[in-house]
Protein backbone atom coordinates (compact mmCIF):
# COMPACT_ATOMS: atom_id res chain seq x y z
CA UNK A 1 22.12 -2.37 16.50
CA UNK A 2 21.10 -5.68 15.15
CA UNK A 3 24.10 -7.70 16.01
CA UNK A 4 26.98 -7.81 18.68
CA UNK A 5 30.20 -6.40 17.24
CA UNK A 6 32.65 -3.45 16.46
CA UNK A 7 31.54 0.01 16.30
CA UNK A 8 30.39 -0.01 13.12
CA UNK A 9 27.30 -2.27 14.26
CA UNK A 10 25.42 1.31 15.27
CA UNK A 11 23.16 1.87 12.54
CA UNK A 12 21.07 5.35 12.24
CA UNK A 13 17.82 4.29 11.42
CA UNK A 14 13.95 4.97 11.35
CA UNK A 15 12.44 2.98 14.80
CA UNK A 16 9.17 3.07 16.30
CA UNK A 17 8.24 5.63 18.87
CA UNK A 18 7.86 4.17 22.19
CA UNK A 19 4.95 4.15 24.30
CA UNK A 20 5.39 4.99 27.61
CA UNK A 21 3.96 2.58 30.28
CA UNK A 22 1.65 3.73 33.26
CA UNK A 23 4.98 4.37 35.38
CA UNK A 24 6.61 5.79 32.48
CA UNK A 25 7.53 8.97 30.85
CA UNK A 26 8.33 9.90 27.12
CA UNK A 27 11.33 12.23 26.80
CA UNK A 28 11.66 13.66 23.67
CA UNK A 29 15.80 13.38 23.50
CA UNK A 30 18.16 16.36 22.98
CA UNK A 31 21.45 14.63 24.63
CA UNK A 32 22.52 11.22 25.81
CA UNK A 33 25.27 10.46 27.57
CA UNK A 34 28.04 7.85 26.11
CA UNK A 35 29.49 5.37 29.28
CA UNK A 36 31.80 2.46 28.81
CA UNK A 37 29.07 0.20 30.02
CA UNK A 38 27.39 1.22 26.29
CA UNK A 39 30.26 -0.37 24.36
CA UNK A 40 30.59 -3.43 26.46
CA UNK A 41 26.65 -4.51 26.00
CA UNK A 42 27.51 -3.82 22.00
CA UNK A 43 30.35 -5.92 22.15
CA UNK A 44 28.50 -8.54 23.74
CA UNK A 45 30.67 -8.39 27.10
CA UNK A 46 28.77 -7.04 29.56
CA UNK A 47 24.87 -7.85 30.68
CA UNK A 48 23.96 -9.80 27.67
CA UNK A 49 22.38 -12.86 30.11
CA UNK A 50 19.86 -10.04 31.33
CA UNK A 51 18.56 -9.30 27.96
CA UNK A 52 15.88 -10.94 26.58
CA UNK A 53 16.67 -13.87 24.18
CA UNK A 54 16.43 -12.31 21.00
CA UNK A 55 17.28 -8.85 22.07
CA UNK A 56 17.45 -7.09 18.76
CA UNK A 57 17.27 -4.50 17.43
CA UNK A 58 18.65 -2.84 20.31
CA UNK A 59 19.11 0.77 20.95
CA UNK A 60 21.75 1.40 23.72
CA UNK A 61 22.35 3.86 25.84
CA UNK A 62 21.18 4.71 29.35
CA UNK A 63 21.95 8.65 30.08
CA UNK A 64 19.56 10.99 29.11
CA UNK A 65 18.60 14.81 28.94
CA UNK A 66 15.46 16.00 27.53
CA UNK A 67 11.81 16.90 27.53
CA UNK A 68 8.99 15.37 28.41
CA UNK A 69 6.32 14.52 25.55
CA UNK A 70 4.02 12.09 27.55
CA UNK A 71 3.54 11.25 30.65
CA UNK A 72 2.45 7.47 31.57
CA UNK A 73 -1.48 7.11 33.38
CA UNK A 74 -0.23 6.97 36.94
CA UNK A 75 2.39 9.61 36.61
CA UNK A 76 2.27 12.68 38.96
CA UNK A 77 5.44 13.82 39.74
CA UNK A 78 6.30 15.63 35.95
CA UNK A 79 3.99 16.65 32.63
CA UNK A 80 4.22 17.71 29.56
CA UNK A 81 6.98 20.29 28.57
CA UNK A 82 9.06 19.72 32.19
CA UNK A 83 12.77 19.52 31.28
CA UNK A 84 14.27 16.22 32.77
CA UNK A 85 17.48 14.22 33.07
CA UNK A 86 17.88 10.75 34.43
CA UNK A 87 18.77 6.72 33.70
CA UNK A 88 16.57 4.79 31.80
CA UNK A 89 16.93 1.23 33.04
CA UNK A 90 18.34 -2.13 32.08
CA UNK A 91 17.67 -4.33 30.13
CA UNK A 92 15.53 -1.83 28.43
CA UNK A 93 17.83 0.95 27.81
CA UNK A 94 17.32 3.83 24.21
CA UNK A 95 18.62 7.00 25.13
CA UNK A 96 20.50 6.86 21.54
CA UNK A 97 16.85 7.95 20.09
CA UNK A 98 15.02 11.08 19.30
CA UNK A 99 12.54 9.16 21.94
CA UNK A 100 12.76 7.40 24.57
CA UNK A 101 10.32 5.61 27.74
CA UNK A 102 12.23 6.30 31.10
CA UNK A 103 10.87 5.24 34.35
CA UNK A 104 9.22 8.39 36.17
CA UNK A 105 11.51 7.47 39.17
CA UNK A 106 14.81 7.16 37.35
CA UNK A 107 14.18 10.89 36.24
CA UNK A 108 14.50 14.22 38.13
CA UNK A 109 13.94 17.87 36.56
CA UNK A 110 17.01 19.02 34.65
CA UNK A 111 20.03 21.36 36.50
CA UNK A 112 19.12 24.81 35.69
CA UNK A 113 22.41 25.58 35.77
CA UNK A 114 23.45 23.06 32.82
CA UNK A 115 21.76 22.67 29.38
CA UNK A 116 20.57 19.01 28.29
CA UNK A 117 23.94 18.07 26.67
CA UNK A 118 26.19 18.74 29.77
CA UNK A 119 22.92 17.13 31.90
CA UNK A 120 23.48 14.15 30.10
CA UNK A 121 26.49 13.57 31.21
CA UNK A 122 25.49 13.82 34.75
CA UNK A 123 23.48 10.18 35.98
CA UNK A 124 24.86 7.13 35.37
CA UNK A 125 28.68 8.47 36.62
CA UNK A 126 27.89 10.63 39.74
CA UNK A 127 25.18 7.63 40.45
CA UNK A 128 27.82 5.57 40.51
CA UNK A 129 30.29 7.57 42.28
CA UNK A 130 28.07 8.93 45.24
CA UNK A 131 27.20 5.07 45.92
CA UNK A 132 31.18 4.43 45.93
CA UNK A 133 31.53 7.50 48.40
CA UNK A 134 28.48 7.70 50.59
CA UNK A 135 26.66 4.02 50.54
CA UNK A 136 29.16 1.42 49.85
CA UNK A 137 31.68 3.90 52.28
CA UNK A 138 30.90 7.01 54.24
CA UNK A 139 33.54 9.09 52.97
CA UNK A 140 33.80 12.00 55.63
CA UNK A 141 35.58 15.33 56.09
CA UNK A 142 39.77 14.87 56.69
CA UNK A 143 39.67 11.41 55.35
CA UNK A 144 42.33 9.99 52.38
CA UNK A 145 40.74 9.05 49.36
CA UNK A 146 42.14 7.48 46.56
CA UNK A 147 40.46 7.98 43.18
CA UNK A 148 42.16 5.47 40.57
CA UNK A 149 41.30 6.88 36.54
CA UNK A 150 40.36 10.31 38.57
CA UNK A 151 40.47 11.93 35.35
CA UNK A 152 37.57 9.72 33.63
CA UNK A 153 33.46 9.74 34.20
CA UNK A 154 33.09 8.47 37.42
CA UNK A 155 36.49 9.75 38.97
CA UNK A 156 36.00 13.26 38.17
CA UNK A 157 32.87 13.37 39.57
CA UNK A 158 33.97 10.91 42.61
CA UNK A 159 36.97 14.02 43.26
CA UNK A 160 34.32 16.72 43.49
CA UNK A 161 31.77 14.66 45.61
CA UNK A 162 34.69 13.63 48.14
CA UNK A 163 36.06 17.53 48.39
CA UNK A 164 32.34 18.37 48.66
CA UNK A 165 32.95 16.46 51.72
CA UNK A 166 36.21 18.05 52.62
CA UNK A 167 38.02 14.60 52.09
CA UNK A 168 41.82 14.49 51.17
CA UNK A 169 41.80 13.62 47.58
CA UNK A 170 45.06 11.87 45.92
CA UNK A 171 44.24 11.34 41.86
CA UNK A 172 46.24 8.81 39.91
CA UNK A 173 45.61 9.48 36.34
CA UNK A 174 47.97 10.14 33.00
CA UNK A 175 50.67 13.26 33.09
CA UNK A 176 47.82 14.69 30.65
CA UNK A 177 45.17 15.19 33.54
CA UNK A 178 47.58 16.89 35.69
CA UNK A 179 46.54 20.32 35.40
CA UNK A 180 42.88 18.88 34.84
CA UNK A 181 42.29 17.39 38.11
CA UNK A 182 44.05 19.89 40.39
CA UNK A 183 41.64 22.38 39.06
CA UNK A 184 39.18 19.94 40.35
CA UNK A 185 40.76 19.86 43.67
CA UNK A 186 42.87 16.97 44.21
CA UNK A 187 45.77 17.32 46.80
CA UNK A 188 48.03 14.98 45.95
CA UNK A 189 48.30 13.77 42.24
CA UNK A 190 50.24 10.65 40.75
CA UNK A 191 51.27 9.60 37.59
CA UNK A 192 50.76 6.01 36.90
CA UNK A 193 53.11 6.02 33.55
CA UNK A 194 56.08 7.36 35.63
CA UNK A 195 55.64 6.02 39.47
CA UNK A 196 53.52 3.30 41.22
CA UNK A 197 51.02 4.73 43.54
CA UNK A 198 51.90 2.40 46.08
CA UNK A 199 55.57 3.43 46.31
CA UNK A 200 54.40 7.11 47.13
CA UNK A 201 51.01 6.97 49.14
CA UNK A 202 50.13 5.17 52.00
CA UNK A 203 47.71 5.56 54.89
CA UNK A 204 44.19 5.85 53.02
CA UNK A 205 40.54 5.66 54.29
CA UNK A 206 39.06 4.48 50.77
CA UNK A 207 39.85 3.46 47.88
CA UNK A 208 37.79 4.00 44.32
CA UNK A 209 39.25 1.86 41.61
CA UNK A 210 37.47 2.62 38.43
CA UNK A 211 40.43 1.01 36.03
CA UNK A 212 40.32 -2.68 37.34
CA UNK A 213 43.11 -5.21 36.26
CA UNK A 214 45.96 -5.28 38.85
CA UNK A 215 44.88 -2.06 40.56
CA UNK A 216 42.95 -3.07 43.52
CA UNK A 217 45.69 -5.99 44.80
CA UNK A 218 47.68 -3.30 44.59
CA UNK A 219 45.80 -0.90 46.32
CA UNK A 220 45.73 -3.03 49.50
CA UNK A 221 49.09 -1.79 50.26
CA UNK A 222 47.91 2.09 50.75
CA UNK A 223 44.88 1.00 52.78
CA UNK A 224 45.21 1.67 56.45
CA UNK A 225 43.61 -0.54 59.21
CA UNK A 226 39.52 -0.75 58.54
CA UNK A 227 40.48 0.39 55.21
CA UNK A 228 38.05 -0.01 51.85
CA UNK A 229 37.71 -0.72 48.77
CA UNK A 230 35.77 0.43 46.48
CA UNK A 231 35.62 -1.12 42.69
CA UNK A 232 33.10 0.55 39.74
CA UNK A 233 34.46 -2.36 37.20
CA UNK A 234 33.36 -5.42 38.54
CA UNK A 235 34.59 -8.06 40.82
CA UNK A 236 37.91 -7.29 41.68
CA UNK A 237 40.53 -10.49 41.19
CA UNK A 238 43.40 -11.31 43.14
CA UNK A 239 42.92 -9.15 46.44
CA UNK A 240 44.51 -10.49 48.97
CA UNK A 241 43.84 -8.53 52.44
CA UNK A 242 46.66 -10.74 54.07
CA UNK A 243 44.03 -10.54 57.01
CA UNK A 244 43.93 -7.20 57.49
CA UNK A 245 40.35 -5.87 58.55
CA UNK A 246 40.05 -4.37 55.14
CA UNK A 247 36.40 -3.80 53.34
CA UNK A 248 36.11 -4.53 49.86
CA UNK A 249 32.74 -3.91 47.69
CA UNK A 250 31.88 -3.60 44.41
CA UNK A 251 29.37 -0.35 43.20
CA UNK A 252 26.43 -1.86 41.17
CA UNK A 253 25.82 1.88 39.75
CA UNK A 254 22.26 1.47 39.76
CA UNK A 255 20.63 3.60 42.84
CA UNK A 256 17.61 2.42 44.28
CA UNK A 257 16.86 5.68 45.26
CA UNK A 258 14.45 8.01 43.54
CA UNK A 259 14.98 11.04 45.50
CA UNK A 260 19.35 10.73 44.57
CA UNK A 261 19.28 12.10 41.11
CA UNK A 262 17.60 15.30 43.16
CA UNK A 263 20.39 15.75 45.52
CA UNK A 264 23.14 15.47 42.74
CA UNK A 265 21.01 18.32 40.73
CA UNK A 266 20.64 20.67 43.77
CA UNK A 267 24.76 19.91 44.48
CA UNK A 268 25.11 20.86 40.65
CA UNK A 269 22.84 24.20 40.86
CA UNK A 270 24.97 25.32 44.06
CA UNK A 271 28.20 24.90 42.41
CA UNK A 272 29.57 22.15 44.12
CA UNK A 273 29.73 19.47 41.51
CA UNK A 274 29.77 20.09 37.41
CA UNK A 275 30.45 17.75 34.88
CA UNK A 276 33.09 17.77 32.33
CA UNK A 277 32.00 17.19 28.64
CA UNK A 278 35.03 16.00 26.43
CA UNK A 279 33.78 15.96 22.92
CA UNK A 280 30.11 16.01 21.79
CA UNK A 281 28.65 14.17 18.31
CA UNK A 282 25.54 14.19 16.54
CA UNK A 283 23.51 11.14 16.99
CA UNK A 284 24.43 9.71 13.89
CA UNK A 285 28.15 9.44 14.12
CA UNK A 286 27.20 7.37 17.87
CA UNK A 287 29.80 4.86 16.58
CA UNK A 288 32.80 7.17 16.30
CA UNK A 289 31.90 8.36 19.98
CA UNK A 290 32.24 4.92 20.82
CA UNK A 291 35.53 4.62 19.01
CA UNK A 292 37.11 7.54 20.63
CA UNK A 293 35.88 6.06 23.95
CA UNK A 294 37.35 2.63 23.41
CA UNK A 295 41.18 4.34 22.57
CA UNK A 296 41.53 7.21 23.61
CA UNK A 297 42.28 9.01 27.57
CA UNK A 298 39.30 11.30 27.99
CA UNK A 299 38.81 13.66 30.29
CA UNK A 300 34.71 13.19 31.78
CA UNK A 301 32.15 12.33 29.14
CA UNK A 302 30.91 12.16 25.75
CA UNK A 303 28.05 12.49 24.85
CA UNK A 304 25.19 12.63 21.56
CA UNK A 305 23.38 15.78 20.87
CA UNK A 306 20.25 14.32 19.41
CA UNK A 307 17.99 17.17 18.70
């Protein structure tokens, strides 16, 4: 993209290959994922004071699934031909490329179990969600957790890491993910275009609000004593705790940990955790993804087969 804007600002064009830095690896692309955080930097919303001053072109996108080409000079840990998934970083981002330079320690080697265009839906979401479950909280077996847009990229994979756990899961999501998310696991499941959540649920251990707006004031009425609180979208507004010992954080979805991506591809391999791929599109057509992901309900992730 050369410019902030619509959709229609993804162009598919010729760019340079990178070239990885010493810490850096290569991955030749087959699949990147498509999160919300990806149309917010294009619309000029979210990040844009952490890019550089003239930040463009810029290719987006910070999922990826692929194999590696190069390997940067003080790499160990992968080489040439290794099948890997992971985050490449901010501000640098480019998994919407046939290449792209990913820090050696945001990768891991692929999920056997998955092929490079479910693994790229896998990082940046279950990231996210195991730091809303198990290092901003320490969601444990028999507790109440409340998953707000269950149905979505981090909530379904926050409903299979918390019953991983042997939590109690209640799901608030359209009538549409009904079926969806009890499949998944969820106990108790509400839908928020026929009841309020807080009319019909009540004493809960945590709270993950991945929808924002009004959602977490409101959720401070389910919360039980030493409650939390949990938000994915940013600074929550308007939370009043009425001073009630209730926690409430807010998930960066950046791990600092370079062993994490590991864990979540040993859970996947064992069959605890798998992702959910809604619709997939060629690289080229990145800009309808992110149309369908602006307006429409879907159910996990989108993603880009590139090659």
């Amino acid at each position: 993209m050369h410019e902030f804007g619509s959709p229609d600002v993804l162009r598919y064009e010729d760019a340079p290959r990178p070239d990885p830095l010493d810490d850096e690896v290569l991955v030749h692309v087959h699949a990147a994922g498509v999160n919300p955080v990806d149309w917010r930097i294009r619309q000029g919303m979210q990040m844009v004071s952490m890019l550089p001053e003239n930040p463009f072109p810029l290719i987006l996108g910070m999922d990826v699934s692929g194999v590696v080409e190069e390997v940067g000079a003080s790499v160990t840990e992968f080489e040439t031909g290794n099948a890997v998934f992971g985050v490449n970083g901010f501000p640098e981002l480019g998994s919407y490329a046939e290449y792209s330079a990913t820090s050696a320690e945001q990768l891991a080697p692929k999920p056997k179990s998955l092929d490079h265009e479910e693994a790229a839906g896998v990082p940046v979401v279950t990231q996210t969600a195991w730091q809303a479950l198990f290092e901003y909280t320490d969601c444990t077996a028999d507790q109440r957790v409340l998953i707000h847009g269950a149905a979505g990229g981090v909530g379904h994979m926050a409903v299979q890491l918390a019953k991983w756990k042997g939590a109690d899961v209640i799901a608030t999501a359209s009538g549409y993910s009904e079926d969806y998310l009890r499949k998944l696991g969820v106990d108790e499941f509400v839908n928020y275009r026929e009841e309020r959540f807080e009319s019909v649920i009540d004493d809960v251990d945590i709270v993950v609000d991945t929808v924002g707006g009004e959602i977490p004031a409101r959720s401070v009425d389910v919360l039980k004593e030493n409650g939390e609180l949990v938000s994915v979208v940013g600074q929550p507004s308007g939370v009043l705790t009425n001073n009630r010992d209730i926690d409430v954080q807010v998930v960066s979805g950046r791990s600092n940990s370079p062993s994490l991506l590991t864990t979540i591809s040993e859970l996947i391999d064992v069959g605890e955790v798998r992702p959910t791929i809604s619709a997939k599109f060629p690289l080229e057509n990145a800009a309808h993804a992110h149309e369908v992901g602006e307006t429409e309900h879907v159910q996990g992730k989108l993603v880009l087969s590139v090659t």
